[in-house]
PDB file of N, CA and C in Angstrom:
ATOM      1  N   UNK A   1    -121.571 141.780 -11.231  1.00  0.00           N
ATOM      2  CA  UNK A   1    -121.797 140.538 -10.542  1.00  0.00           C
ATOM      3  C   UNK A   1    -120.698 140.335  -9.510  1.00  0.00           C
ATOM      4  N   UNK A   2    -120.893 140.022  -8.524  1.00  0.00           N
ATOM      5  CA  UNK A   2    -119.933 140.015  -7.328  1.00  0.00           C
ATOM      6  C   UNK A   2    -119.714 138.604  -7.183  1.00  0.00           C
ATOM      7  N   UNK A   3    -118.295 138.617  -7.008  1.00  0.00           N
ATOM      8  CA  UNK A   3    -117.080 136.804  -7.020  1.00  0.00           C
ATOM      9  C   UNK A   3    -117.508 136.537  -5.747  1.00  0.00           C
ATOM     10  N   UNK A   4    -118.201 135.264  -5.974  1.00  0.00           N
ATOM     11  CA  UNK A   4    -118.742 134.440  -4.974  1.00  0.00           C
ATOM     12  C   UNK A   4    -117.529 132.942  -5.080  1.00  0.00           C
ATOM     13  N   UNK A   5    -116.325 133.447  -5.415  1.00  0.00           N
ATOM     14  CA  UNK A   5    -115.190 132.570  -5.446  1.00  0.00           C
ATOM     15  C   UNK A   5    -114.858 132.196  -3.800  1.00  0.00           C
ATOM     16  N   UNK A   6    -114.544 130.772  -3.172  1.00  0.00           N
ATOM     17  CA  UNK A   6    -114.487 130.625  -1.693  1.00  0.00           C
ATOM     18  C   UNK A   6    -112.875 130.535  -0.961  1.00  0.00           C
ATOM     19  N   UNK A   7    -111.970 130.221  -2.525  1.00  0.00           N
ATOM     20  CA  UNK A   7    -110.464 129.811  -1.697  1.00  0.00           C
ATOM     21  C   UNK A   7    -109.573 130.387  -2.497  1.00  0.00           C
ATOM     22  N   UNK A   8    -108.396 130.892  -2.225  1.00  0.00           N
ATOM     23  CA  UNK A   8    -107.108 131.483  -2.545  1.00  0.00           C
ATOM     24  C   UNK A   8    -106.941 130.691  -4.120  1.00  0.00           C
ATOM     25  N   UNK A   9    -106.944 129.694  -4.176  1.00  0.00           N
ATOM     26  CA  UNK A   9    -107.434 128.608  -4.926  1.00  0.00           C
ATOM     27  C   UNK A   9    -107.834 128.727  -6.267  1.00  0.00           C
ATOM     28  N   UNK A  10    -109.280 129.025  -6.095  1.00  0.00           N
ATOM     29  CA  UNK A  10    -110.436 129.453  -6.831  1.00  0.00           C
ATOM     30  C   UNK A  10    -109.808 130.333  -7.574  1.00  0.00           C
ATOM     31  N   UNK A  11    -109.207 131.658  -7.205  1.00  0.00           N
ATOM     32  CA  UNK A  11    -109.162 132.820  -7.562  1.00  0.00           C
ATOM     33  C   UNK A  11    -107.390 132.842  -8.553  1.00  0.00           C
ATOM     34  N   UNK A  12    -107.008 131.670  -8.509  1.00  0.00           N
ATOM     35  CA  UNK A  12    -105.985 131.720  -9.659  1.00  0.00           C
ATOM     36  C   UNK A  12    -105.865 131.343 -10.911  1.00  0.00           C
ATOM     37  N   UNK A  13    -105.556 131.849 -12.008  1.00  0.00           N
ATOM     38  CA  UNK A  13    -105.681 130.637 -12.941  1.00  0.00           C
ATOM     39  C   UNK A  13    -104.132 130.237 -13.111  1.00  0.00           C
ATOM     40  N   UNK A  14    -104.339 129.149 -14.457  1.00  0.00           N
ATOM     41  CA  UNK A  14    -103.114 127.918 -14.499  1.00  0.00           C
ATOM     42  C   UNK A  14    -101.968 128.645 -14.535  1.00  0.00           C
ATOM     43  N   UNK A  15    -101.608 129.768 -14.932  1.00  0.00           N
ATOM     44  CA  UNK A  15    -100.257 130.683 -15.516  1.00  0.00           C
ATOM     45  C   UNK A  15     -99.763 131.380 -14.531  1.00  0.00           C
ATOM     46  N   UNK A  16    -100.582 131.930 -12.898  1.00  0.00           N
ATOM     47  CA  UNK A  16    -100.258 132.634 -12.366  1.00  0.00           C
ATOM     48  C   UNK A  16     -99.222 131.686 -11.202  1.00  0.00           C
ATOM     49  N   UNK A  17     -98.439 132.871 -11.191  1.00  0.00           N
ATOM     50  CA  UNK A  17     -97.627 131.443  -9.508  1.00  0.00           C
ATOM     51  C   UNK A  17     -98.115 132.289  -8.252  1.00  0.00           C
ATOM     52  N   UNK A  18     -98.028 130.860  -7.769  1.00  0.00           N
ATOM     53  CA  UNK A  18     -98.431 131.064  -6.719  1.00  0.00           C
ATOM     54  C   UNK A  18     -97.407 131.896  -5.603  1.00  0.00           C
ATOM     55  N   UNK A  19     -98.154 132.693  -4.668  1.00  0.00           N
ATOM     56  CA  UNK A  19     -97.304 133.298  -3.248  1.00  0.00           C
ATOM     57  C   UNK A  19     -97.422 132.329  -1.996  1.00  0.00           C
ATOM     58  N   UNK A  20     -98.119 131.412  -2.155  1.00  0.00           N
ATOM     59  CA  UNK A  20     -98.056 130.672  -0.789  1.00  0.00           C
ATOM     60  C   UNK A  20     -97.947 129.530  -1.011  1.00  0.00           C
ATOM     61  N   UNK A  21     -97.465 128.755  -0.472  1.00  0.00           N
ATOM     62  CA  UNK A  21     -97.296 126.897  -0.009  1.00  0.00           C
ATOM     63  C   UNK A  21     -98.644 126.317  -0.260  1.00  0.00           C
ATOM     64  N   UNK A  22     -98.469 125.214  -1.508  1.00  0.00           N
ATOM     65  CA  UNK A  22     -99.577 124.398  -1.180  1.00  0.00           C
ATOM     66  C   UNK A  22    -100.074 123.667  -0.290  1.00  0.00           C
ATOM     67  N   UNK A  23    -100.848 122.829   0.274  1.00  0.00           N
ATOM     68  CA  UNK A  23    -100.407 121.440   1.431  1.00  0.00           C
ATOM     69  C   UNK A  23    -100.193 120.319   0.669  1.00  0.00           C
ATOM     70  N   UNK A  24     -99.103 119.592   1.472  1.00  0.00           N
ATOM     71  CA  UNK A  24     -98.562 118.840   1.019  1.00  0.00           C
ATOM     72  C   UNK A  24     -99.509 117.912   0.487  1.00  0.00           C
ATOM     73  N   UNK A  25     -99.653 116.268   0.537  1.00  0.00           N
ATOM     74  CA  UNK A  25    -100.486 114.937   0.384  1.00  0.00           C
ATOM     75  C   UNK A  25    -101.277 114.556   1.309  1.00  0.00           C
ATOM     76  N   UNK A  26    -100.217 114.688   2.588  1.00  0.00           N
ATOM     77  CA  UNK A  26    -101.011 114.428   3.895  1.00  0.00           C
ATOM     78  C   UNK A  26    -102.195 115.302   4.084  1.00  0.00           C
ATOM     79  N   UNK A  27    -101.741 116.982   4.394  1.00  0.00           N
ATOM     80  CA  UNK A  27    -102.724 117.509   4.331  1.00  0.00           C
ATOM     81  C   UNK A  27    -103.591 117.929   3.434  1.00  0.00           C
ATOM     82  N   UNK A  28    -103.193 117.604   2.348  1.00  0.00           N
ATOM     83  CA  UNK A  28    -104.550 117.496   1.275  1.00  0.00           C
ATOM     84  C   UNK A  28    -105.353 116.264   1.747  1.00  0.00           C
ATOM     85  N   UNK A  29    -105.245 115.158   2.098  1.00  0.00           N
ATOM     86  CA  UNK A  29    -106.050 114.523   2.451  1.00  0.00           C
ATOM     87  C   UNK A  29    -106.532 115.147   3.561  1.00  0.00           C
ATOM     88  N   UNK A  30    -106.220 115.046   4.801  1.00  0.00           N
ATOM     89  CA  UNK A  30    -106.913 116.006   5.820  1.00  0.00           C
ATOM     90  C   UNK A  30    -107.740 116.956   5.658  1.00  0.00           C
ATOM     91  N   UNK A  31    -108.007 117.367   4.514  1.00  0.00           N
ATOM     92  CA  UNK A  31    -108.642 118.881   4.290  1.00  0.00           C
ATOM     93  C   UNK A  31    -109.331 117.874   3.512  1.00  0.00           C
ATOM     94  N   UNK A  32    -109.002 116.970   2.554  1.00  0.00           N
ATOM     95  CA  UNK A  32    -110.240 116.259   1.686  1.00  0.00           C
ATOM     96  C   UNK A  32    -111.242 115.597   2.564  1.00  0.00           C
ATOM     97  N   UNK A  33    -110.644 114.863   3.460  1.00  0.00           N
ATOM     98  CA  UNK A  33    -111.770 114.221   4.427  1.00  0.00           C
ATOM     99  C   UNK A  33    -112.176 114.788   5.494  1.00  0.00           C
ATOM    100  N   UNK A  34    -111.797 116.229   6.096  1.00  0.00           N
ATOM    101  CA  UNK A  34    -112.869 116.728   6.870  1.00  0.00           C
ATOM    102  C   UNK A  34    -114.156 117.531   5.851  1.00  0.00           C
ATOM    103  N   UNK A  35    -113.123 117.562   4.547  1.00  0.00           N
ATOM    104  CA  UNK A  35    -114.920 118.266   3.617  1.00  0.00           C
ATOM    105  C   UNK A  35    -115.492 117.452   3.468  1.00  0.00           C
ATOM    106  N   UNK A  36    -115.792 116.136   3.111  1.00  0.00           N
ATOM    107  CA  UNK A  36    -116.362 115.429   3.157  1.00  0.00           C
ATOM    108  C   UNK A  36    -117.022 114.562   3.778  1.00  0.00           C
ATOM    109  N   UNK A  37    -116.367 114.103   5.364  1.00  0.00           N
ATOM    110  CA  UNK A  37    -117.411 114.135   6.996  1.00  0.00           C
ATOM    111  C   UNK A  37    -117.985 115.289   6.654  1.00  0.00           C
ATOM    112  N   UNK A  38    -118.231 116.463   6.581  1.00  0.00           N
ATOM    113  CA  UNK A  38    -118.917 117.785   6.920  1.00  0.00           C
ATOM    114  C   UNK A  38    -120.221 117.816   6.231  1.00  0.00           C
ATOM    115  N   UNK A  39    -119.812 117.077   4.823  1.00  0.00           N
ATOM    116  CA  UNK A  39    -120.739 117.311   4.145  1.00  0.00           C
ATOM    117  C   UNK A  39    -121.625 116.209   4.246  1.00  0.00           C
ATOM    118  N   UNK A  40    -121.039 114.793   4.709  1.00  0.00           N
ATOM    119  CA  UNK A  40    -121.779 113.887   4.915  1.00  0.00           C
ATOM    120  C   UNK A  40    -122.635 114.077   6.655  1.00  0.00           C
ATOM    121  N   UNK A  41    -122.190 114.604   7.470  1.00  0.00           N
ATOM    122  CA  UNK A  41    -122.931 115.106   8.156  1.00  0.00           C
ATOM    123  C   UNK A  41    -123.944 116.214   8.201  1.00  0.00           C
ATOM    124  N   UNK A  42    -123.716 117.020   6.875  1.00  0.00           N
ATOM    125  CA  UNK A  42    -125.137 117.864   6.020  1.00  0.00           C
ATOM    126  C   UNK A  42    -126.102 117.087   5.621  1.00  0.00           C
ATOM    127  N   UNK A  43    -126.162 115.854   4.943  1.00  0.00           N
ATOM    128  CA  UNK A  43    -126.691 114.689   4.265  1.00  0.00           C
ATOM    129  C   UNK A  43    -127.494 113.941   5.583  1.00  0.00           C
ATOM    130  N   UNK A  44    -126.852 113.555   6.455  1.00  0.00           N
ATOM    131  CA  UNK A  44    -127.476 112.743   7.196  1.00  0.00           C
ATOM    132  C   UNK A  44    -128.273 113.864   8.021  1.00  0.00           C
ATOM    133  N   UNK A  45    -128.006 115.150   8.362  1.00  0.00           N
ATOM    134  CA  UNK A  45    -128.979 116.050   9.196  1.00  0.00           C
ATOM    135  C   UNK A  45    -130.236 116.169   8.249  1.00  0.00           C
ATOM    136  N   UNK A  46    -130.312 116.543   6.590  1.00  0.00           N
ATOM    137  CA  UNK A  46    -131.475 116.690   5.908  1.00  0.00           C
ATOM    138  C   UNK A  46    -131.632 115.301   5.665  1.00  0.00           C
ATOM    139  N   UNK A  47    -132.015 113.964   6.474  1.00  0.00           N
ATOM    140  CA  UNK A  47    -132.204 112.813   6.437  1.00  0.00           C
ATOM    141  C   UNK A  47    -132.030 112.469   5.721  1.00  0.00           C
ATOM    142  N   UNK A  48    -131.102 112.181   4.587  1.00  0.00           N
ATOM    143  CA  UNK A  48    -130.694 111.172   4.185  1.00  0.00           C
ATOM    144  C   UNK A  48    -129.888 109.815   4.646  1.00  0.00           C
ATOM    145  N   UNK A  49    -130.503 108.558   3.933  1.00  0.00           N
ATOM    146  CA  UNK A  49    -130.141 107.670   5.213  1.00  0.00           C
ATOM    147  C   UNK A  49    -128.236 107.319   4.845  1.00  0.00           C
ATOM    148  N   UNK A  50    -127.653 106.476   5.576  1.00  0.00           N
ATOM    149  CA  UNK A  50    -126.322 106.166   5.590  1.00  0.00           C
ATOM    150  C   UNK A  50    -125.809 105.539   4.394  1.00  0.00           C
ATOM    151  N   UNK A  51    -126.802 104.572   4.329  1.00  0.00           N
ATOM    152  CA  UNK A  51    -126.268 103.517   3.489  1.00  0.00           C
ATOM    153  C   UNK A  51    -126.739 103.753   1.728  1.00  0.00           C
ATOM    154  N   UNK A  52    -127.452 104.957   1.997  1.00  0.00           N
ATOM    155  CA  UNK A  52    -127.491 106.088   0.755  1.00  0.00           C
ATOM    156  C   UNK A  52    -126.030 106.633   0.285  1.00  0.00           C
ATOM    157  N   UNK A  53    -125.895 107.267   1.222  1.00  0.00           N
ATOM    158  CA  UNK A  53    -124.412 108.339   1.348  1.00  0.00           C
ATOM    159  C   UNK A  53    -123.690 107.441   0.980  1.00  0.00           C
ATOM    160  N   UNK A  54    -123.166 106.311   1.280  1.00  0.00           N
ATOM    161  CA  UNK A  54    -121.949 105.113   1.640  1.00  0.00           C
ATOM    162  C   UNK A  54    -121.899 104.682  -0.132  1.00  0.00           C
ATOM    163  N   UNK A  55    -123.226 104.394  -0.617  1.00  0.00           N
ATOM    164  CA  UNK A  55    -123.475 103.708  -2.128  1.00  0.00           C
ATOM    165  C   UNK A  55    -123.117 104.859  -2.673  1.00  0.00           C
ATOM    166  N   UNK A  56    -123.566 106.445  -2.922  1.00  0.00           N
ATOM    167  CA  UNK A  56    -123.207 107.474  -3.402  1.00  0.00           C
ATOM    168  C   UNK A  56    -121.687 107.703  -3.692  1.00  0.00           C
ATOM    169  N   UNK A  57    -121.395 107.898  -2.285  1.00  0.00           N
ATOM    170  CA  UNK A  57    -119.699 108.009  -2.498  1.00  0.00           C
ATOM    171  C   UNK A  57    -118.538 106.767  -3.023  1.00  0.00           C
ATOM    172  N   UNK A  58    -119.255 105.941  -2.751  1.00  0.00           N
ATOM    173  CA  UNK A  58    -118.896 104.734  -3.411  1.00  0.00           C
ATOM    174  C   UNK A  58    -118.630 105.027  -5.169  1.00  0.00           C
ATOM    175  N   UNK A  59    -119.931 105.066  -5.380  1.00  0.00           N
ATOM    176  CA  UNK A  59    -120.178 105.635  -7.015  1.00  0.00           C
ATOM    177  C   UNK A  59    -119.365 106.446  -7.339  1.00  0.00           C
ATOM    178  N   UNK A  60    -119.309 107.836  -7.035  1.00  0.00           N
ATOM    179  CA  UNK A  60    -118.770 108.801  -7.311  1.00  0.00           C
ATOM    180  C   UNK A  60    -117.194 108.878  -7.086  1.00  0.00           C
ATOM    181  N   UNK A  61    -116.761 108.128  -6.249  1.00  0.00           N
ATOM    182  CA  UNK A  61    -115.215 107.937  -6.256  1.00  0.00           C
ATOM    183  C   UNK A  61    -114.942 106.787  -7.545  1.00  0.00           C
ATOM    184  N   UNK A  62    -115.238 105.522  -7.957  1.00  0.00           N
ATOM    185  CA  UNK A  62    -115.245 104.543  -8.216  1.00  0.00           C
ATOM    186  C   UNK A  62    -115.400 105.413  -9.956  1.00  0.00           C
ATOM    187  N   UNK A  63    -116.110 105.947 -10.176  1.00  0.00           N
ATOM    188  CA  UNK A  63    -116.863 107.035 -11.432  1.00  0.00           C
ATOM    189  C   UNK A  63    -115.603 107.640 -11.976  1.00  0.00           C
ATOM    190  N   UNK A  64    -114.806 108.321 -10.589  1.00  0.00           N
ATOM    191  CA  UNK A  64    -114.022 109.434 -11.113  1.00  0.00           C
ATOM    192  C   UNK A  64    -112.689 108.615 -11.561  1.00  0.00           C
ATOM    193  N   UNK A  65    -112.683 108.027 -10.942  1.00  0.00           N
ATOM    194  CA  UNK A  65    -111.217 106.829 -11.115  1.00  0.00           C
ATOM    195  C   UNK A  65    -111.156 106.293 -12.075  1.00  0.00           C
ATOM    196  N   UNK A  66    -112.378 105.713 -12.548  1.00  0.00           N
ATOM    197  CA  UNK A  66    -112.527 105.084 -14.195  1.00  0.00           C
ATOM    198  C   UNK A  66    -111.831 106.271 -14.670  1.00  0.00           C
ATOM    199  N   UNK A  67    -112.938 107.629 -15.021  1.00  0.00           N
ATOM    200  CA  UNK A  67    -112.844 108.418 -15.807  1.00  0.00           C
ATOM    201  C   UNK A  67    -110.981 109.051 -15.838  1.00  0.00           C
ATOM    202  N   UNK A  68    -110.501 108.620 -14.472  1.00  0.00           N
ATOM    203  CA  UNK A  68    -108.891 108.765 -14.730  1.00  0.00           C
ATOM    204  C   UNK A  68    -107.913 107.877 -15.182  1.00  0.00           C
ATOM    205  N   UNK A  69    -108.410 106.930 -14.818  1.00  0.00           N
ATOM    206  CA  UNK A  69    -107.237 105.627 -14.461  1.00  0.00           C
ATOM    207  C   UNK A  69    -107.922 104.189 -15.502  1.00  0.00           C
ATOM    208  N   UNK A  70    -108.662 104.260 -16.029  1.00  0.00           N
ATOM    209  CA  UNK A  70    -109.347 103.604 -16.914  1.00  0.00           C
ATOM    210  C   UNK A  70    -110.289 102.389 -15.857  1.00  0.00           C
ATOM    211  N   UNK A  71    -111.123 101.797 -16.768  1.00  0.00           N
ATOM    212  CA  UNK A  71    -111.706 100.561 -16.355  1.00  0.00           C
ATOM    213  C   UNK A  71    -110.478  99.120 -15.438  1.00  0.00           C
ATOM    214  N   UNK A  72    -110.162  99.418 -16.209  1.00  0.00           N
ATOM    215  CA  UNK A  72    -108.852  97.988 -15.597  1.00  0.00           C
ATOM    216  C   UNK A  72    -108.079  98.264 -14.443  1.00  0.00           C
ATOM    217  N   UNK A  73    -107.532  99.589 -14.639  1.00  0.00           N
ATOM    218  CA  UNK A  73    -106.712  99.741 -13.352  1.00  0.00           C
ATOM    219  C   UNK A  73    -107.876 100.118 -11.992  1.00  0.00           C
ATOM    220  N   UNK A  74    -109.239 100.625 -11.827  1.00  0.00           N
ATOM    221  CA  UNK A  74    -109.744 100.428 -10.935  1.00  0.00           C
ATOM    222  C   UNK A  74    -110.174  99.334 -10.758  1.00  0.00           C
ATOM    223  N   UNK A  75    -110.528  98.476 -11.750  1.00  0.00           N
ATOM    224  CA  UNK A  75    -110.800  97.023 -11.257  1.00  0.00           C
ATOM    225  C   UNK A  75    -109.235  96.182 -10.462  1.00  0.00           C
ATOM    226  N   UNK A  76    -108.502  96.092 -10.854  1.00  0.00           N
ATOM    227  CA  UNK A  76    -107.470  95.651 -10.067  1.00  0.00           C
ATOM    228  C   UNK A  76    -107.705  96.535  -8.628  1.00  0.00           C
ATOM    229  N   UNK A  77    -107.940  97.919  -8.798  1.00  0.00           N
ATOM    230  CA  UNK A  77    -107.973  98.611  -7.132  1.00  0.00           C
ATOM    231  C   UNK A  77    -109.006  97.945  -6.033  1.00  0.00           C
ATOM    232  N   UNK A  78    -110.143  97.598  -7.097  1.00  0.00           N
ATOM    233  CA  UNK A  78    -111.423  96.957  -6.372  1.00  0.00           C
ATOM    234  C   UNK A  78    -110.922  95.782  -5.842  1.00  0.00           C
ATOM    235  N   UNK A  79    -110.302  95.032  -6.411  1.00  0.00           N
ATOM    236  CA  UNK A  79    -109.708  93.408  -6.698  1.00  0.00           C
ATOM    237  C   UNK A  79    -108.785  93.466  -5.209  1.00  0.00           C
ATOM    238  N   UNK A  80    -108.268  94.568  -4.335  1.00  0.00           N
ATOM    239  CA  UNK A  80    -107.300  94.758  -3.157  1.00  0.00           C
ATOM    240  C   UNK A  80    -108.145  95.030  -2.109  1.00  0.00           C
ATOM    241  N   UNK A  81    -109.436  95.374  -2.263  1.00  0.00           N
ATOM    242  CA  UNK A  81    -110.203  96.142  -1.361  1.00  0.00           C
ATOM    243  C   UNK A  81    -110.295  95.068  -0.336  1.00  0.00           C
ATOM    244  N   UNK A  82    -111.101  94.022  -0.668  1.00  0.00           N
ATOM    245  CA  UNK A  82    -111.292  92.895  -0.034  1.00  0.00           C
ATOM    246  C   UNK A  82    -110.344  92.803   1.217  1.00  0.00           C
ATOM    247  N   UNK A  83    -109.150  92.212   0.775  1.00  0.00           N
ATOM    248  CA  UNK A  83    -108.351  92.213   1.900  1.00  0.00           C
ATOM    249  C   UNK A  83    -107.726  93.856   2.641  1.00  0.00           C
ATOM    250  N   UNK A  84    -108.001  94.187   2.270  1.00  0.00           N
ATOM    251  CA  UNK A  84    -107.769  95.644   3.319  1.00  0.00           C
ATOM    252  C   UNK A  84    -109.080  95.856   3.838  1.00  0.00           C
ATOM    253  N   UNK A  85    -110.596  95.822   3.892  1.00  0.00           N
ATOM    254  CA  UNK A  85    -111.260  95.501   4.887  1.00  0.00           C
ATOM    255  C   UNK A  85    -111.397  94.758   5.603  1.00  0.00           C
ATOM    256  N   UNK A  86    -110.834  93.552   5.424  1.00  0.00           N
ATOM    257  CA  UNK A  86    -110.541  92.246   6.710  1.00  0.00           C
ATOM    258  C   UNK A  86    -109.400  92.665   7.341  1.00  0.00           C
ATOM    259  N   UNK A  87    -108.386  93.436   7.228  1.00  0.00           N
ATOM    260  CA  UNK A  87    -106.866  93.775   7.913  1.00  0.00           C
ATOM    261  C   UNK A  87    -107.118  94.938   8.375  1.00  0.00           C
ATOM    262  N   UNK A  88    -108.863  95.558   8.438  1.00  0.00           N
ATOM    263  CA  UNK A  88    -108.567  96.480   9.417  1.00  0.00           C
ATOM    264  C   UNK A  88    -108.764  97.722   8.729  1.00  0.00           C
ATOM    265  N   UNK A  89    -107.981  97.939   7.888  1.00  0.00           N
ATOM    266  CA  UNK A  89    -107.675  99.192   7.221  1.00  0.00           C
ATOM    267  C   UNK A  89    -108.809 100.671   7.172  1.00  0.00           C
ATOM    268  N   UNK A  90    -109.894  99.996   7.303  1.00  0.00           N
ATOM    269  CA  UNK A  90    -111.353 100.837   6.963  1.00  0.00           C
ATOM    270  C   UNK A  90    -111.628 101.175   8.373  1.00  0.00           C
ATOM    271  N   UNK A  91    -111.616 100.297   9.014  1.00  0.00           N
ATOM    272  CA  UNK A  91    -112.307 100.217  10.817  1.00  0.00           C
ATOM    273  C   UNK A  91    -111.600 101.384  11.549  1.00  0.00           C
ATOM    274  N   UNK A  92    -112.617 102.451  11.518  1.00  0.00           N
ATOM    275  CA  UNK A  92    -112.194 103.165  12.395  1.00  0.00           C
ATOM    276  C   UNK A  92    -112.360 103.154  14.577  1.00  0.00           C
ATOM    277  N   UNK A  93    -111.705 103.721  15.096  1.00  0.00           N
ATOM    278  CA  UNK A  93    -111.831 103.448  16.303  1.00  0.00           C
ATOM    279  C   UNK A  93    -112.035 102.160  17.042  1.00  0.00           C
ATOM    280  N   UNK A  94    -111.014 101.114  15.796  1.00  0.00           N
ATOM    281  CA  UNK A  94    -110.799  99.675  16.621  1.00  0.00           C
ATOM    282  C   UNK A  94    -109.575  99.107  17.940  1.00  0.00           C
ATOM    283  N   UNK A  95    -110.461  98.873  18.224  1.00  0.00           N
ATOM    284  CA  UNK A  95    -109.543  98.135  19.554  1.00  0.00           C
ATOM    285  C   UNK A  95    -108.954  96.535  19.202  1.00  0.00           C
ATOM    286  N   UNK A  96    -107.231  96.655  19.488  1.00  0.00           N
ATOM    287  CA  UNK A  96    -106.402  95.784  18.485  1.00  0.00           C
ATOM    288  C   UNK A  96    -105.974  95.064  20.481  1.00  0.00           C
ATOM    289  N   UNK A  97    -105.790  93.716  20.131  1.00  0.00           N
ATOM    290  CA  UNK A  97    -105.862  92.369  20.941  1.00  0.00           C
ATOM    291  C   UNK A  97    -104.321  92.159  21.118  1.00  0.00           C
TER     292      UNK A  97
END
């Protein structure tokens, strides 16, 4: 059977060390959110609509966070959201007065 493994990544397990530099936070995010535009632009090309995708990822982040951080501490995270979408925080490509 031939390793259909895709990243340097993939192909280690927990015991081995590593030869190269991880990315740091920053660019782990950078690399998290262009896979995920990419893939949400896969989604919206096989028509799926937006506000599908938006409730989905919603779920599925909101899902995984419980399953880490318990019920309470994402509810307090939810409980901040509010005011960081009125301050902007979400709005991409806004023009500031």
């Amino acid at each position: 059977m031939a390793d259909t493994r895709d990243t340097p990544l993939d192909a280690l397990s927990d015991d081995e060390e590593f030869d190269f530099p991880l990315p740091n936070d920053d660019e782990q995010r950078r690399i998290a959110l262009q896979i995920f535009l990419d893939a949400w632009d896969d989604a919206l090309a096989e028509g799926v609509d937006p506000d599908v995708l938006a409730n989905t990822a919603i779920f599925a982040a909101f899902s995984d966070m419980v399953e880490t951080y318990g019920e309470e501490s994402v509810a307090e995270l939810a409980d901040g959201l509010r005011d960081r979408v009125r301050q902007g925080e979400f709005t991409l490509n806004q023009t500031r007065h």
